[in-house]
PDB file of N, CA and C in Angstrom:
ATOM      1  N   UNK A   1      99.228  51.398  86.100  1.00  0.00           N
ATOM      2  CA  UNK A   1      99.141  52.267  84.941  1.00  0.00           C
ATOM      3  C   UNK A   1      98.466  53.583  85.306  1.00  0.00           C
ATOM      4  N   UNK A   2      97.365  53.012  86.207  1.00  0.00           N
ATOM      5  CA  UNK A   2      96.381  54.502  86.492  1.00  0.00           C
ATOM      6  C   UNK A   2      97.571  55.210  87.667  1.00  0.00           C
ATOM      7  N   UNK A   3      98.078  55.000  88.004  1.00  0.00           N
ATOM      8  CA  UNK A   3      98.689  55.484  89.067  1.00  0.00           C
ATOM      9  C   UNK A   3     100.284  56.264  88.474  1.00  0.00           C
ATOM     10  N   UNK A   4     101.069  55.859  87.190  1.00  0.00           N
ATOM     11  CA  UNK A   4     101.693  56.775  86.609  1.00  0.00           C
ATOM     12  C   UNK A   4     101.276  57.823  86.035  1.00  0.00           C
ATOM     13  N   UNK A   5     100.120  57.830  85.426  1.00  0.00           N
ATOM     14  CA  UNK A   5      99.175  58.746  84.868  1.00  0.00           C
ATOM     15  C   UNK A   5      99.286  59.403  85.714  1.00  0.00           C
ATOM     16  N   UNK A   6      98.419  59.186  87.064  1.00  0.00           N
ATOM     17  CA  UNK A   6      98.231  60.377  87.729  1.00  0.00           C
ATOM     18  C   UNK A   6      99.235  61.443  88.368  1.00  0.00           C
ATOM     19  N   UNK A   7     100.387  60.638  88.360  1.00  0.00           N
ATOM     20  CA  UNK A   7     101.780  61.131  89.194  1.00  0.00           C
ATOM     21  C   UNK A   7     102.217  61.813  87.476  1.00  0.00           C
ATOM     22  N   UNK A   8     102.348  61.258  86.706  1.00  0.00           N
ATOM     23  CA  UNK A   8     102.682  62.597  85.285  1.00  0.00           C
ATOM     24  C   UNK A   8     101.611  63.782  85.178  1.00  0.00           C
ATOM     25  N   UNK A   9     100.730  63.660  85.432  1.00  0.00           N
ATOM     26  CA  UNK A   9      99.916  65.026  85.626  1.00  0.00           C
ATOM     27  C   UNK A   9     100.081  65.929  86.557  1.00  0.00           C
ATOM     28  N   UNK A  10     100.264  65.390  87.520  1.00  0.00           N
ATOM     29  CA  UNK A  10     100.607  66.313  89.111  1.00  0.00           C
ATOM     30  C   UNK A  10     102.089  67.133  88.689  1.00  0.00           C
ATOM     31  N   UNK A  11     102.861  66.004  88.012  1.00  0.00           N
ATOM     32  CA  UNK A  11     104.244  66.724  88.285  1.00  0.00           C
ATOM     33  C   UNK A  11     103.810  68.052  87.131  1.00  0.00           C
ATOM     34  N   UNK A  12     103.649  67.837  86.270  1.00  0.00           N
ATOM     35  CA  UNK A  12     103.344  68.747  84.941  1.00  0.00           C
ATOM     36  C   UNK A  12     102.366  70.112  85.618  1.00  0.00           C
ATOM     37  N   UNK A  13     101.440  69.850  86.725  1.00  0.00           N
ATOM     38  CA  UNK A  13     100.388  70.533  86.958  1.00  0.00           C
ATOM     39  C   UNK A  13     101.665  71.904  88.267  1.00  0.00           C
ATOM     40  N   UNK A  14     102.736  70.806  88.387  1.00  0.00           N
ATOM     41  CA  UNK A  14     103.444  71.709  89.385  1.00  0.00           C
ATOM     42  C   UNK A  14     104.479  72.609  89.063  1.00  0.00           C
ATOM     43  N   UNK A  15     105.219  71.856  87.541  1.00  0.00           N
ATOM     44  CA  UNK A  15     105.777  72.426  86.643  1.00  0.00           C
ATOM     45  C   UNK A  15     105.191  74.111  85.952  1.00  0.00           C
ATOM     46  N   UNK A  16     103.575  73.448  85.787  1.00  0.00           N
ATOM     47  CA  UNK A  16     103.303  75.213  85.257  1.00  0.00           C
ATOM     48  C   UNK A  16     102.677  76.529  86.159  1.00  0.00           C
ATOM     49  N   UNK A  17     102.857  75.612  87.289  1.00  0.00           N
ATOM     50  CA  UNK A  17     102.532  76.470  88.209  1.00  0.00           C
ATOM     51  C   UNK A  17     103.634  77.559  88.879  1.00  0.00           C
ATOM     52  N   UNK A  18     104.889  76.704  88.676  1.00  0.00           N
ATOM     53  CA  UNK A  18     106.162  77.337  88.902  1.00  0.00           C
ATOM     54  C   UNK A  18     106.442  78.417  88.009  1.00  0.00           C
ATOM     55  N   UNK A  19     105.710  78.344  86.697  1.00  0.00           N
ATOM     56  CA  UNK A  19     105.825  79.331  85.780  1.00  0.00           C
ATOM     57  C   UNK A  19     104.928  80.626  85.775  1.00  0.00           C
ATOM     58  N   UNK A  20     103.609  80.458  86.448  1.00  0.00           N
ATOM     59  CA  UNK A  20     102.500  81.167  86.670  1.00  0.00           C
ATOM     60  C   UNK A  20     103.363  82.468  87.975  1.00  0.00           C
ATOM     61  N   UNK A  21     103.965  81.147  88.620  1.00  0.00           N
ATOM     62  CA  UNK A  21     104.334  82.098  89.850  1.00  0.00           C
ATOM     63  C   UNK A  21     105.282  83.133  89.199  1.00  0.00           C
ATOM     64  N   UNK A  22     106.618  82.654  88.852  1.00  0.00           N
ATOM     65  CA  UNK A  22     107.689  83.377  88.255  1.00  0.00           C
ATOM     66  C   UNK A  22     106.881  84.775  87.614  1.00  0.00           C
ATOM     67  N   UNK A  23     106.234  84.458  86.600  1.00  0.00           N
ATOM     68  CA  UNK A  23     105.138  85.692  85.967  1.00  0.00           C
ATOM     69  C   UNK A  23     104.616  86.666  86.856  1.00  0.00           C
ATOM     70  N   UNK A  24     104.057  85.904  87.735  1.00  0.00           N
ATOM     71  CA  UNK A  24     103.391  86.975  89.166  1.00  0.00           C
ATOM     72  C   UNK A  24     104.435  87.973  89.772  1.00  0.00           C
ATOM     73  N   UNK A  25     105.620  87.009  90.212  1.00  0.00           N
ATOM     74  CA  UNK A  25     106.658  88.369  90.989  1.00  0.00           C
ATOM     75  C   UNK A  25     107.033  89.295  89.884  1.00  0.00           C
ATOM     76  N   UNK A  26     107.604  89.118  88.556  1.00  0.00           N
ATOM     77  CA  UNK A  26     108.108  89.782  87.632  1.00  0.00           C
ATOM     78  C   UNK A  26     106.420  90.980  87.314  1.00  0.00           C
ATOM     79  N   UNK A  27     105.338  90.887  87.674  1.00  0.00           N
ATOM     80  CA  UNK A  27     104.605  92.047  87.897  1.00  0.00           C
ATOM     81  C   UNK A  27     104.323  92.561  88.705  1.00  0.00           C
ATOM     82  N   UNK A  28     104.758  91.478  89.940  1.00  0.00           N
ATOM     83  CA  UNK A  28     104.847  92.737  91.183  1.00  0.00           C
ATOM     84  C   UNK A  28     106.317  93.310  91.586  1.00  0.00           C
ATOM     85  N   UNK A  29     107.436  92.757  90.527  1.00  0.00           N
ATOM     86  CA  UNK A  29     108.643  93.684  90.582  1.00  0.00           C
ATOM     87  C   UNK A  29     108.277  95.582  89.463  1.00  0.00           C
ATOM     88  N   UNK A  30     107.617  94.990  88.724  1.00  0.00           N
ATOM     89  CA  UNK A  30     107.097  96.086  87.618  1.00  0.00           C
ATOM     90  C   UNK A  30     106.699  96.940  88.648  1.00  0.00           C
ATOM     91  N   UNK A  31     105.306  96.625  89.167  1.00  0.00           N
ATOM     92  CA  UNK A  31     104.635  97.526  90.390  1.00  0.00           C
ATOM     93  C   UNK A  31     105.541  98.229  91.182  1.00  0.00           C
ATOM     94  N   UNK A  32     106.937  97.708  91.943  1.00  0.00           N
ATOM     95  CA  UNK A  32     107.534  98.211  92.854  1.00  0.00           C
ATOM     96  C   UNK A  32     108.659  99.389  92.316  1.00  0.00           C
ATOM     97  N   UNK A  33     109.113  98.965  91.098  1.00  0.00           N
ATOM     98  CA  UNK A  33     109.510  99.480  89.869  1.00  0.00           C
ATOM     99  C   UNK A  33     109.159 101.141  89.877  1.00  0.00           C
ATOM    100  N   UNK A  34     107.096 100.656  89.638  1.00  0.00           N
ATOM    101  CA  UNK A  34     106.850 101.957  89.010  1.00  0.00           C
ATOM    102  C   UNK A  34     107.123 103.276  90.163  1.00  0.00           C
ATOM    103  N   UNK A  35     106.167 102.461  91.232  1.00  0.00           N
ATOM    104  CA  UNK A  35     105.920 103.172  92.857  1.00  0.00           C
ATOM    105  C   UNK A  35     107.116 104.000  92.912  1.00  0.00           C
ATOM    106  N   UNK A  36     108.537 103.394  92.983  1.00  0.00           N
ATOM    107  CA  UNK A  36     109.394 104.136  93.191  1.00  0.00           C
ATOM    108  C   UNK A  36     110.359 104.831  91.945  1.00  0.00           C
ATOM    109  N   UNK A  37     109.611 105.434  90.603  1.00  0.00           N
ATOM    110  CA  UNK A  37     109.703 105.724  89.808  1.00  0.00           C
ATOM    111  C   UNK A  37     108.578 106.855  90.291  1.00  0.00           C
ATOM    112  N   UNK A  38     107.675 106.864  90.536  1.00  0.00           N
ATOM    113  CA  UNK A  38     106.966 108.135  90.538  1.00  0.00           C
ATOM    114  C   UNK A  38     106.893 108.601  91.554  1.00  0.00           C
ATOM    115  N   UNK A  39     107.368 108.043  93.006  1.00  0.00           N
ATOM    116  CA  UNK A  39     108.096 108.876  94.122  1.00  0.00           C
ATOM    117  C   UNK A  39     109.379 109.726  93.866  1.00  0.00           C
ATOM    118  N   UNK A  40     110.330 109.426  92.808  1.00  0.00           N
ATOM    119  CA  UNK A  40     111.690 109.696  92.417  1.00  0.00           C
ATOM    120  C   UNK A  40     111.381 111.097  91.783  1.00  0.00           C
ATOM    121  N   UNK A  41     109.736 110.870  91.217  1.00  0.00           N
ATOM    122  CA  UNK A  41     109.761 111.875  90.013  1.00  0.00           C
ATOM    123  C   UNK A  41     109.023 112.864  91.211  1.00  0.00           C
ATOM    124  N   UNK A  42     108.192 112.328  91.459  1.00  0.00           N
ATOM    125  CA  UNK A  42     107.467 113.515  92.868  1.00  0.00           C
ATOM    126  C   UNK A  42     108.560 114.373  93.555  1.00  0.00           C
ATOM    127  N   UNK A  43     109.525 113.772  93.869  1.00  0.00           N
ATOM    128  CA  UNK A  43     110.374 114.096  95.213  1.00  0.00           C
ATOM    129  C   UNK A  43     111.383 115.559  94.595  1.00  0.00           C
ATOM    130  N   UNK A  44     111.607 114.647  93.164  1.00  0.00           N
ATOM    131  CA  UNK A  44     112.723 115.723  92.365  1.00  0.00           C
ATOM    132  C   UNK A  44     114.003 115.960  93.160  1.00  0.00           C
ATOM    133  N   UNK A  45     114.239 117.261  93.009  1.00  0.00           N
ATOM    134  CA  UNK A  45     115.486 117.390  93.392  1.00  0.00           C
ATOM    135  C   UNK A  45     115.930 117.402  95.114  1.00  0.00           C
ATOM    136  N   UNK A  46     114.715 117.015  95.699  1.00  0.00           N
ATOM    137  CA  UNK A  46     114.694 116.786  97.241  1.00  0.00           C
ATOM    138  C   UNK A  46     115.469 115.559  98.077  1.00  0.00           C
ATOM    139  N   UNK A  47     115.527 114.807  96.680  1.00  0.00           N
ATOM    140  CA  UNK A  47     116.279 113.513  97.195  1.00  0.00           C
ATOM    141  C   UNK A  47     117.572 113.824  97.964  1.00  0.00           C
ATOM    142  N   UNK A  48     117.999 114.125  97.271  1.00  0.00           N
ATOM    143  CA  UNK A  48     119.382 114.650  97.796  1.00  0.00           C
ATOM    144  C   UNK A  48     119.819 115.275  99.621  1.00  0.00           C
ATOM    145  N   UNK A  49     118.523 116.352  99.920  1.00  0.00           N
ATOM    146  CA  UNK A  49     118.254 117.233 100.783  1.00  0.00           C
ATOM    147  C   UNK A  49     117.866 116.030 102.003  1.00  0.00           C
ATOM    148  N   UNK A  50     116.594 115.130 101.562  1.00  0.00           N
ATOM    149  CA  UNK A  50     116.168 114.050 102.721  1.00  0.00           C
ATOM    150  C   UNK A  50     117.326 113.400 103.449  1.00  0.00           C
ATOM    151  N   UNK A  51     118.117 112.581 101.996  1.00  0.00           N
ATOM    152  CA  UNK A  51     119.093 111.757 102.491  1.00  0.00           C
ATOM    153  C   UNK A  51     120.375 112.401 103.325  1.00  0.00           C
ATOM    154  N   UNK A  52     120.248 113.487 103.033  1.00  0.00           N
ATOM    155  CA  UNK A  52     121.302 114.289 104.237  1.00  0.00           C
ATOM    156  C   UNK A  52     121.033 114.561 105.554  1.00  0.00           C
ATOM    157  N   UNK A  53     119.363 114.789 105.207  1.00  0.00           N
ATOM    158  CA  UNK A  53     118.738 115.040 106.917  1.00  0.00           C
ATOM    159  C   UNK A  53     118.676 113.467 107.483  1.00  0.00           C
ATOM    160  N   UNK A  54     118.306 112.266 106.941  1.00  0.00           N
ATOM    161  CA  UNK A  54     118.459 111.616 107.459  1.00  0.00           C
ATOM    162  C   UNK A  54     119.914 110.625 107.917  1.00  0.00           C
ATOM    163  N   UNK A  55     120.952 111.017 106.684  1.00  0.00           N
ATOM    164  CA  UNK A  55     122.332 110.364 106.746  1.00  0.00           C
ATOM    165  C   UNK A  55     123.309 111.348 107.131  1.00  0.00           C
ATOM    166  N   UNK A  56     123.664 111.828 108.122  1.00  0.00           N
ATOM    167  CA  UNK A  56     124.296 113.272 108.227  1.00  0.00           C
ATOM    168  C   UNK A  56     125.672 113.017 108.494  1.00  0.00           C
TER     169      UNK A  56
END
């Protein structure tokens, strides 16, 4: 008995951990998101100019 108990807690304890994680990347997709949202906005109309010097 003590020993299903403990194996239904573990699984449950691994279950919300899978959810904790999921949460974590979806704010470090936000983060990567922003970074290259305010490089885009820094760069302006240069984008264009780089990718030619570097893709010619």
């Amino acid at each position: 008995m003590a020993i299903k108990l403990v194996t239904a807690v573990q699984s449950r304890q691994r279950l919300d951990d899978e959810g904790a994680v999921s949460a974590e990347y979806g704010v470090l997709l936000a983060g990567v998101v922003a970074v290259v949202a305010v490089a885009a906005a820094a760069l302006g109309g240069r984008i264009s100019d780089i990718f030619d010097a570097v893709l010619p």
